[in-house]
PDB file of N, CA and C in Angstrom:
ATOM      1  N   UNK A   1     -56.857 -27.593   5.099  1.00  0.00           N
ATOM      2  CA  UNK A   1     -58.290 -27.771   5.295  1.00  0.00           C
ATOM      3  C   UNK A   1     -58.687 -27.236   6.671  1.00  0.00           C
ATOM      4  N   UNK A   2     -59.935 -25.927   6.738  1.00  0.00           N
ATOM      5  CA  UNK A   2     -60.170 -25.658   7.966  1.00  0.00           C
ATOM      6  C   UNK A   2     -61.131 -26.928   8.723  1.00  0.00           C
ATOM      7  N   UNK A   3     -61.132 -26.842  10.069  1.00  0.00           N
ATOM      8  CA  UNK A   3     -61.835 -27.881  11.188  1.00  0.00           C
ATOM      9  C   UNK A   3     -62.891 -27.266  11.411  1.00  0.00           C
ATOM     10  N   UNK A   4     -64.457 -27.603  11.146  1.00  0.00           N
ATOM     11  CA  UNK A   4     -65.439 -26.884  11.106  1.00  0.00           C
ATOM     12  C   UNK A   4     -66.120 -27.884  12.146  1.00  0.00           C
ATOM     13  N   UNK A   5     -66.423 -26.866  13.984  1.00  0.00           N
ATOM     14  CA  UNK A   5     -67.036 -27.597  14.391  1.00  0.00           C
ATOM     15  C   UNK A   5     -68.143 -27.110  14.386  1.00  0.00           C
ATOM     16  N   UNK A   6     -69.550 -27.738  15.010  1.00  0.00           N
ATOM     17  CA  UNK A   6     -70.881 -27.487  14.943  1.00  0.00           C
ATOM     18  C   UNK A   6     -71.648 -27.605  16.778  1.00  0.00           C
ATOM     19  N   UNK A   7     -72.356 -26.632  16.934  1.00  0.00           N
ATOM     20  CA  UNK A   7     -72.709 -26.811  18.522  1.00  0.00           C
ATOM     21  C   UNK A   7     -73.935 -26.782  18.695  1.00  0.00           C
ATOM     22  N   UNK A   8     -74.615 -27.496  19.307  1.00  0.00           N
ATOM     23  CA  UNK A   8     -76.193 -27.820  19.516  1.00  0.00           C
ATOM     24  C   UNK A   8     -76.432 -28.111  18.500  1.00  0.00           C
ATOM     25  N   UNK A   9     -77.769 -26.841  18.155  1.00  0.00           N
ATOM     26  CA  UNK A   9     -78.401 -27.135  17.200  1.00  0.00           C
ATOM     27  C   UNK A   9     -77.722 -26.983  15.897  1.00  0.00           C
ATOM     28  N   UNK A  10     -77.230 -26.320  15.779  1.00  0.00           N
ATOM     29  CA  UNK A  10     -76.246 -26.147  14.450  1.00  0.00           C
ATOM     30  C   UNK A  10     -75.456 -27.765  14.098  1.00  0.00           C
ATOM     31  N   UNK A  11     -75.179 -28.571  15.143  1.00  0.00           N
ATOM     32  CA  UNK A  11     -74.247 -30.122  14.962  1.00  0.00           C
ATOM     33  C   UNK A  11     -75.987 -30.889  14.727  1.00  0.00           C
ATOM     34  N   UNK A  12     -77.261 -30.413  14.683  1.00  0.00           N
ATOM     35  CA  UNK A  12     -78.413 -31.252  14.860  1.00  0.00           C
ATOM     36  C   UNK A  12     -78.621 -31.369  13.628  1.00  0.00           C
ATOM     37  N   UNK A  13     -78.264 -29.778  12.729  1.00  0.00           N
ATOM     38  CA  UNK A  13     -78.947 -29.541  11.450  1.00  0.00           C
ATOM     39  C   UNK A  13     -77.894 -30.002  10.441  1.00  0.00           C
ATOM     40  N   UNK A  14     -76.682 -30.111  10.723  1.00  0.00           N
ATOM     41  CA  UNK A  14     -75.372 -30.641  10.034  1.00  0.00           C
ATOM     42  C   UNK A  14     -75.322 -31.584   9.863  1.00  0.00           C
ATOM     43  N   UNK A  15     -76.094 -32.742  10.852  1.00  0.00           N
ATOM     44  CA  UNK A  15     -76.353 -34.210  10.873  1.00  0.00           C
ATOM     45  C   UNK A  15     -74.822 -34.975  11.475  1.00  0.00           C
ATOM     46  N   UNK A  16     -73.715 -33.666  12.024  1.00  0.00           N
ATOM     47  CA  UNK A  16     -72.164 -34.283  12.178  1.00  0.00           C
ATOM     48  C   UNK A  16     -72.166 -32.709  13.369  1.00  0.00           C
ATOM     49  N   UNK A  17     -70.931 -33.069  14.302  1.00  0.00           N
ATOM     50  CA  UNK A  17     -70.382 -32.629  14.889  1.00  0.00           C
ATOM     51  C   UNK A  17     -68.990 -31.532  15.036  1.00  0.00           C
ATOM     52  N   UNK A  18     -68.155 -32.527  13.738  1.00  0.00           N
ATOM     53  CA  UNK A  18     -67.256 -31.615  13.392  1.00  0.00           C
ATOM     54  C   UNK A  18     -66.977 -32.118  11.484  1.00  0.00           C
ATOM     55  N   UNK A  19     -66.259 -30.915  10.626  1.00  0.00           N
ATOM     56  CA  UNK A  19     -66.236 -32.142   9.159  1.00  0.00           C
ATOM     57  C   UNK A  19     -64.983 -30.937   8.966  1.00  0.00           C
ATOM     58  N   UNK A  20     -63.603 -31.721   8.366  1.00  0.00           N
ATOM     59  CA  UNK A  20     -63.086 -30.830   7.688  1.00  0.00           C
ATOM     60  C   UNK A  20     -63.882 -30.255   6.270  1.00  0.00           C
ATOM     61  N   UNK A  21     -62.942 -28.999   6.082  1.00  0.00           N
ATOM     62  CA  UNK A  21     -63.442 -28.589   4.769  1.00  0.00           C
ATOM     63  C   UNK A  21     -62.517 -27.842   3.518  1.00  0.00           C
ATOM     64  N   UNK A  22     -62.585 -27.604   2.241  1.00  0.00           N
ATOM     65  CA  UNK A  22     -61.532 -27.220   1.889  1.00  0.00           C
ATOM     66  C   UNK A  22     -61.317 -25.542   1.290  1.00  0.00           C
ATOM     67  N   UNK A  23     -63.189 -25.009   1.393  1.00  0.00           N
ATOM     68  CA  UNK A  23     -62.880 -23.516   1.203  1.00  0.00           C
ATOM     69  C   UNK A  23     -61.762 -22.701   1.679  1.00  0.00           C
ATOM     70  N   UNK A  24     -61.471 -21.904   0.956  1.00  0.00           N
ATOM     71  CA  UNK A  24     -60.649 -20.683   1.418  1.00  0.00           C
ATOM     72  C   UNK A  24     -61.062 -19.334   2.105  1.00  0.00           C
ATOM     73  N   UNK A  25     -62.107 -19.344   1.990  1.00  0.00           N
ATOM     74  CA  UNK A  25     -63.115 -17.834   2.850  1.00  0.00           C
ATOM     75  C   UNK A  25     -64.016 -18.293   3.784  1.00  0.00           C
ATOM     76  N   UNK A  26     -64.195 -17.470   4.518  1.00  0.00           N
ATOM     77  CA  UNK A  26     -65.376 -17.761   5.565  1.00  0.00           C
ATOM     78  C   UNK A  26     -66.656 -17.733   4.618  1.00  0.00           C
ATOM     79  N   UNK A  27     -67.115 -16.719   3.752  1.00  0.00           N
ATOM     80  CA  UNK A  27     -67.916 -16.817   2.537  1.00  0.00           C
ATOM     81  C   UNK A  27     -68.817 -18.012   2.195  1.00  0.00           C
ATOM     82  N   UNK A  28     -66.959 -18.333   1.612  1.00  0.00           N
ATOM     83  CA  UNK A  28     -67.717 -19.645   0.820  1.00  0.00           C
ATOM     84  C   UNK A  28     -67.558 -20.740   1.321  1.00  0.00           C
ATOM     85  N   UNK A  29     -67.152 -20.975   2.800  1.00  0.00           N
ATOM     86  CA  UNK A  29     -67.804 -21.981   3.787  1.00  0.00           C
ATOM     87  C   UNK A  29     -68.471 -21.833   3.903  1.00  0.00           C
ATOM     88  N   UNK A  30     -69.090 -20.481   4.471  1.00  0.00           N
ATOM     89  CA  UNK A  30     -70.990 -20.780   4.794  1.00  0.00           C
ATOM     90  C   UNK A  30     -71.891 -20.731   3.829  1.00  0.00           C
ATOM     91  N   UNK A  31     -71.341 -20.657   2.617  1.00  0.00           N
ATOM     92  CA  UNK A  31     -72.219 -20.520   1.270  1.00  0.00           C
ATOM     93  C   UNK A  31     -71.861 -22.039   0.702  1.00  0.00           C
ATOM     94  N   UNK A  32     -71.815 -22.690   0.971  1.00  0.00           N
ATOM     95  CA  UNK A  32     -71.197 -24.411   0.629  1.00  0.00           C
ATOM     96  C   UNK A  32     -72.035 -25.181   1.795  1.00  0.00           C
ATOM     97  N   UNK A  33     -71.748 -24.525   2.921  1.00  0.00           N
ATOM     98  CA  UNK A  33     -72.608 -25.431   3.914  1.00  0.00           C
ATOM     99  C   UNK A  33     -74.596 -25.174   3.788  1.00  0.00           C
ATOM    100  N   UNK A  34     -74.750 -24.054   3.393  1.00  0.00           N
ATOM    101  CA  UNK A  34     -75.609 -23.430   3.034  1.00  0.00           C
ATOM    102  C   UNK A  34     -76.469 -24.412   2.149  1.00  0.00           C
ATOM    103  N   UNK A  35     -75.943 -24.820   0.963  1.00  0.00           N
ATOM    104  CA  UNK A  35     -76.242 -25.520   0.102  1.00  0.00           C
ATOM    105  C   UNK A  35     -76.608 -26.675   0.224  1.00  0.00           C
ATOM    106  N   UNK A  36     -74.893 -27.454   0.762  1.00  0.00           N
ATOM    107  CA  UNK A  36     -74.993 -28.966   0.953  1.00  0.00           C
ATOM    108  C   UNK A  36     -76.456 -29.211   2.066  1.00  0.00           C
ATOM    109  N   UNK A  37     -76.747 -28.076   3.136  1.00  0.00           N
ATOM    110  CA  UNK A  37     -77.447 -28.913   4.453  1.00  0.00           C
ATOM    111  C   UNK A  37     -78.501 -27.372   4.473  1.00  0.00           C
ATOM    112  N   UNK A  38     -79.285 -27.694   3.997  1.00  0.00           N
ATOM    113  CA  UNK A  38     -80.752 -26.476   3.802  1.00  0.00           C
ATOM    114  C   UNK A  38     -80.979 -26.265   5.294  1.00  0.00           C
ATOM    115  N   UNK A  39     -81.440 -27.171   6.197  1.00  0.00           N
ATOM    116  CA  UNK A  39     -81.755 -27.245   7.497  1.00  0.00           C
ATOM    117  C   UNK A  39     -80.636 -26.463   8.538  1.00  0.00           C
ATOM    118  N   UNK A  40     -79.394 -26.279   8.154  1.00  0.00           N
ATOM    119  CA  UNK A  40     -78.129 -25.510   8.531  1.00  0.00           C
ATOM    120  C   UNK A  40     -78.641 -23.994   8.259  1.00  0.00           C
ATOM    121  N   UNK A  41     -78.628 -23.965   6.760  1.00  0.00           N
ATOM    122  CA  UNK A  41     -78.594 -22.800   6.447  1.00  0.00           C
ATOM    123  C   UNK A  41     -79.621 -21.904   6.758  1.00  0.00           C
ATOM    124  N   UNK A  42     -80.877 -22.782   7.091  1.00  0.00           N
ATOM    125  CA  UNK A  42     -81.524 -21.839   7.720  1.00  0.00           C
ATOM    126  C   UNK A  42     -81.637 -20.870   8.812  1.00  0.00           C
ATOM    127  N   UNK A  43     -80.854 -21.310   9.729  1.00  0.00           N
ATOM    128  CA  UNK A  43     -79.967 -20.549  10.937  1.00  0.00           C
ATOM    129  C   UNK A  43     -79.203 -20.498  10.945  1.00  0.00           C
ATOM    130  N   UNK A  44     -78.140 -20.751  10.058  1.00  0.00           N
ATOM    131  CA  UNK A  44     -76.652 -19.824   9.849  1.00  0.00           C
ATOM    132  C   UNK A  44     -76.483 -18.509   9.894  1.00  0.00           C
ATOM    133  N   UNK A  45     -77.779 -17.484   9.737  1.00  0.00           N
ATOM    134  CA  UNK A  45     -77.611 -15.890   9.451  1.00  0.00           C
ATOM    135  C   UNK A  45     -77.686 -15.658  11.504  1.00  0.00           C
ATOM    136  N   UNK A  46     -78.025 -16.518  11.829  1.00  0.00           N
ATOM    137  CA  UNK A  46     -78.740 -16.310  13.028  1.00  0.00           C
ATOM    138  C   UNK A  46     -76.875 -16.970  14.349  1.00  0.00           C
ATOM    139  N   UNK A  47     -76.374 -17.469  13.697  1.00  0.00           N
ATOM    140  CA  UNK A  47     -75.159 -18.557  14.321  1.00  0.00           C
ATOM    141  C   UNK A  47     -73.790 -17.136  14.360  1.00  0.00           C
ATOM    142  N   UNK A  48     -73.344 -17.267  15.608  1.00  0.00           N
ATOM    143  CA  UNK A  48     -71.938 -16.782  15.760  1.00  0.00           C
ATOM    144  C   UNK A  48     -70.982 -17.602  15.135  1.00  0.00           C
ATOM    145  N   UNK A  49     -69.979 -17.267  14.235  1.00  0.00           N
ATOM    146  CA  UNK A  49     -69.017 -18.412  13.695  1.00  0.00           C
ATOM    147  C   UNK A  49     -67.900 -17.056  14.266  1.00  0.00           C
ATOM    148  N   UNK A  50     -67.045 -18.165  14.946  1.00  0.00           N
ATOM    149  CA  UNK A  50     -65.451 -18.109  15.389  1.00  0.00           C
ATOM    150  C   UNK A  50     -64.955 -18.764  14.718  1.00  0.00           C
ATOM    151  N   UNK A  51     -63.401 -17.712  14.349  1.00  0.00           N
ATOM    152  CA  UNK A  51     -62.445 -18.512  13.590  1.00  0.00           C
ATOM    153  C   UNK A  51     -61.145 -18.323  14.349  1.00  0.00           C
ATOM    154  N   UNK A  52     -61.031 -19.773  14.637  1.00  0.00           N
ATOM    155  CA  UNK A  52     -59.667 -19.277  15.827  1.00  0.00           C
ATOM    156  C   UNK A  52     -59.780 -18.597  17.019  1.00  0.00           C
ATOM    157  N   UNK A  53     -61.269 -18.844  17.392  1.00  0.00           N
ATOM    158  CA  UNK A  53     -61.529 -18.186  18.814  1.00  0.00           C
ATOM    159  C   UNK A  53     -61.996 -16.859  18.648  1.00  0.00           C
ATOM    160  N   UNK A  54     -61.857 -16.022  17.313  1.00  0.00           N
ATOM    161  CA  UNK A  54     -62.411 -14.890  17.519  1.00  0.00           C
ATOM    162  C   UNK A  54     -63.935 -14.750  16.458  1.00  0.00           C
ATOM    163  N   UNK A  55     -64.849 -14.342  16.755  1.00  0.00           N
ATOM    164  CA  UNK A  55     -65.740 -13.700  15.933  1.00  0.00           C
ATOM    165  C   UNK A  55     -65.722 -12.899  14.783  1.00  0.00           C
ATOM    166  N   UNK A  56     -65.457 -13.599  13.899  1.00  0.00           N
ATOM    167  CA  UNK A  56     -65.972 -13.132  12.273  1.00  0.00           C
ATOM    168  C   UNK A  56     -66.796 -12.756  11.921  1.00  0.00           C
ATOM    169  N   UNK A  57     -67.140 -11.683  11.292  1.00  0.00           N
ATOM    170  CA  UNK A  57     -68.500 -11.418  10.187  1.00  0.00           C
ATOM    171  C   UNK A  57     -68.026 -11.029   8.513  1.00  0.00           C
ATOM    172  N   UNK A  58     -66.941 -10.992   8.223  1.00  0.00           N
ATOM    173  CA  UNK A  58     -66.526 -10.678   6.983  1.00  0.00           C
ATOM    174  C   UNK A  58     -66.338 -11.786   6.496  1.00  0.00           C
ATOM    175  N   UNK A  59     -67.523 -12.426   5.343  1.00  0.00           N
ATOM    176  CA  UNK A  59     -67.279 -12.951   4.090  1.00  0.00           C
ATOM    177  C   UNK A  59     -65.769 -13.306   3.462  1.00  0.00           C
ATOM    178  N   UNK A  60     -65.166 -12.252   3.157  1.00  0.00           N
ATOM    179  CA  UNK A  60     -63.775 -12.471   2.793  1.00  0.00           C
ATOM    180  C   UNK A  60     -62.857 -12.740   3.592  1.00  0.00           C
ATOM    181  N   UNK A  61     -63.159 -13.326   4.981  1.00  0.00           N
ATOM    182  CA  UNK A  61     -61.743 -13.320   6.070  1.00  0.00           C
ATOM    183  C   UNK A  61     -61.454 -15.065   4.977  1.00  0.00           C
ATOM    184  N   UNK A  62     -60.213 -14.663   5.455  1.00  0.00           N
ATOM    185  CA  UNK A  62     -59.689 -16.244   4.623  1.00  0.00           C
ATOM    186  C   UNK A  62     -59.184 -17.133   5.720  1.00  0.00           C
ATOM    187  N   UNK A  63     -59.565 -18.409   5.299  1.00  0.00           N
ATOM    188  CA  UNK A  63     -59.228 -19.623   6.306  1.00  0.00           C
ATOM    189  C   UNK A  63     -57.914 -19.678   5.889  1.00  0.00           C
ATOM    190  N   UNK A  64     -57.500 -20.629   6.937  1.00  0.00           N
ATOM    191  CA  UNK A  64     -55.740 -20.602   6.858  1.00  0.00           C
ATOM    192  C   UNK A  64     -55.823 -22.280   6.680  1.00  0.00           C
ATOM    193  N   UNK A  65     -55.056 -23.163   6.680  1.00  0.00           N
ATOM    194  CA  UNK A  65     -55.041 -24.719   6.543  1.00  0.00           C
ATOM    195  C   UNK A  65     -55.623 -24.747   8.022  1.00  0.00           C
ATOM    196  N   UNK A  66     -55.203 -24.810   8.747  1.00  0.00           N
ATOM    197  CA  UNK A  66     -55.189 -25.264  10.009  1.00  0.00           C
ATOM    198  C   UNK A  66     -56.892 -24.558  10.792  1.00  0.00           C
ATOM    199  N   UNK A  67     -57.093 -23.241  10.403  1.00  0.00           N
ATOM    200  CA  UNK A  67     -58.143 -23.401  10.973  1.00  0.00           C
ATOM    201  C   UNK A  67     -59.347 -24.015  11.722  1.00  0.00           C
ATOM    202  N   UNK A  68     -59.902 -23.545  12.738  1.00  0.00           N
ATOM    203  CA  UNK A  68     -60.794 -23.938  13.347  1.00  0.00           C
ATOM    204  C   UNK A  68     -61.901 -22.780  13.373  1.00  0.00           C
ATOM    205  N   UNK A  69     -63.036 -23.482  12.625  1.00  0.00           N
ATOM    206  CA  UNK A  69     -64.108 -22.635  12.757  1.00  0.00           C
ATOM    207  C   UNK A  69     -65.303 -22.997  13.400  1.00  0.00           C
ATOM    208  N   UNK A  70     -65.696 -22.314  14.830  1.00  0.00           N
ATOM    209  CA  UNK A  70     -66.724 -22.858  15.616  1.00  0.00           C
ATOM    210  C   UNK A  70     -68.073 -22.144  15.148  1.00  0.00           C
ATOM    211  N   UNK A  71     -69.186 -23.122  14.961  1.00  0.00           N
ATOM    212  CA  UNK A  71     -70.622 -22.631  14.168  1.00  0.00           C
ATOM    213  C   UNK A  71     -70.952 -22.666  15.948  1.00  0.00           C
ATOM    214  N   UNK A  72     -72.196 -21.429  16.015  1.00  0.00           N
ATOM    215  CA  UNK A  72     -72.652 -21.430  17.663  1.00  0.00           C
ATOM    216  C   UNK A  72     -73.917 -21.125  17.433  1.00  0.00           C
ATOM    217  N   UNK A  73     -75.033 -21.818  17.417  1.00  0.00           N
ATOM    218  CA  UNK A  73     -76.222 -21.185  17.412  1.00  0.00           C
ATOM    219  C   UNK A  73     -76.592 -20.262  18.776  1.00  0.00           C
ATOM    220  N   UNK A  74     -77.425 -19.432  18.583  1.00  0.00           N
ATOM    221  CA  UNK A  74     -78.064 -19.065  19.676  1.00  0.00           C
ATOM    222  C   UNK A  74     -78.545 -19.566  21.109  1.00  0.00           C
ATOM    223  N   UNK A  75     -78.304 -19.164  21.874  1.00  0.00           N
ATOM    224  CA  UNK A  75     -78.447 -20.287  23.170  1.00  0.00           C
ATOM    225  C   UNK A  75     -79.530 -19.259  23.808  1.00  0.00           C
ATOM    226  N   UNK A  76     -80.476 -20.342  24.470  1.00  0.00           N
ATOM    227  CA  UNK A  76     -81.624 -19.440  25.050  1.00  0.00           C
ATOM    228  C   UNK A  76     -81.081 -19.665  26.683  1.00  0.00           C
ATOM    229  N   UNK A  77     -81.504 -19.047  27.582  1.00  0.00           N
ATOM    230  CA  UNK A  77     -81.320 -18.889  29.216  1.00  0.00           C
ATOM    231  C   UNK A  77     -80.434 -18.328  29.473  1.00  0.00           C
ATOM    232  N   UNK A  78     -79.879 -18.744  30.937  1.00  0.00           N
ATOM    233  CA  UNK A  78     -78.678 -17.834  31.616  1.00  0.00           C
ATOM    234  C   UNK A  78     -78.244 -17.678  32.583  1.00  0.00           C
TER     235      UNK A  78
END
């Protein structure tokens, strides 16, 4: 099961901080979270997701058990 954490606003719209999960793709984690939490998914297209520290954009990367996938919304300032 990957470790799906959530940061700012992304842990605001999740209603949780961190939740395991049991997809196998980056995909169809964010197409599951998508679903379960509307208020998520509305800025998910907009969220950096790291897997294992690095930046994903391929749908098909596959989670491993152990994974850690960090959701990052957009951060304003600097």
């Amino acid at each position: 099961m990957a470790n799906v954490r959530f940061f700012a606003a992304a842990a605001e719209r999740a209603g949780v901080p961190e939740e395991r999960r049991d997809e196998t793709t980056l995909g169809a984690l964010l197409g599951a979270l998508a679903t379960e939490r509307p208020g998520l998914g509305a800025i998910l297209p907009r969220c950096a997701v790291l897997v294992d520290g690095s930046r994903i954009d391929d749908d098909d990367a596959p989670l491993g058990v152990d994974a850690t996938v960090d959701v990052l919304p957009p951060f304003a300032g600097g």
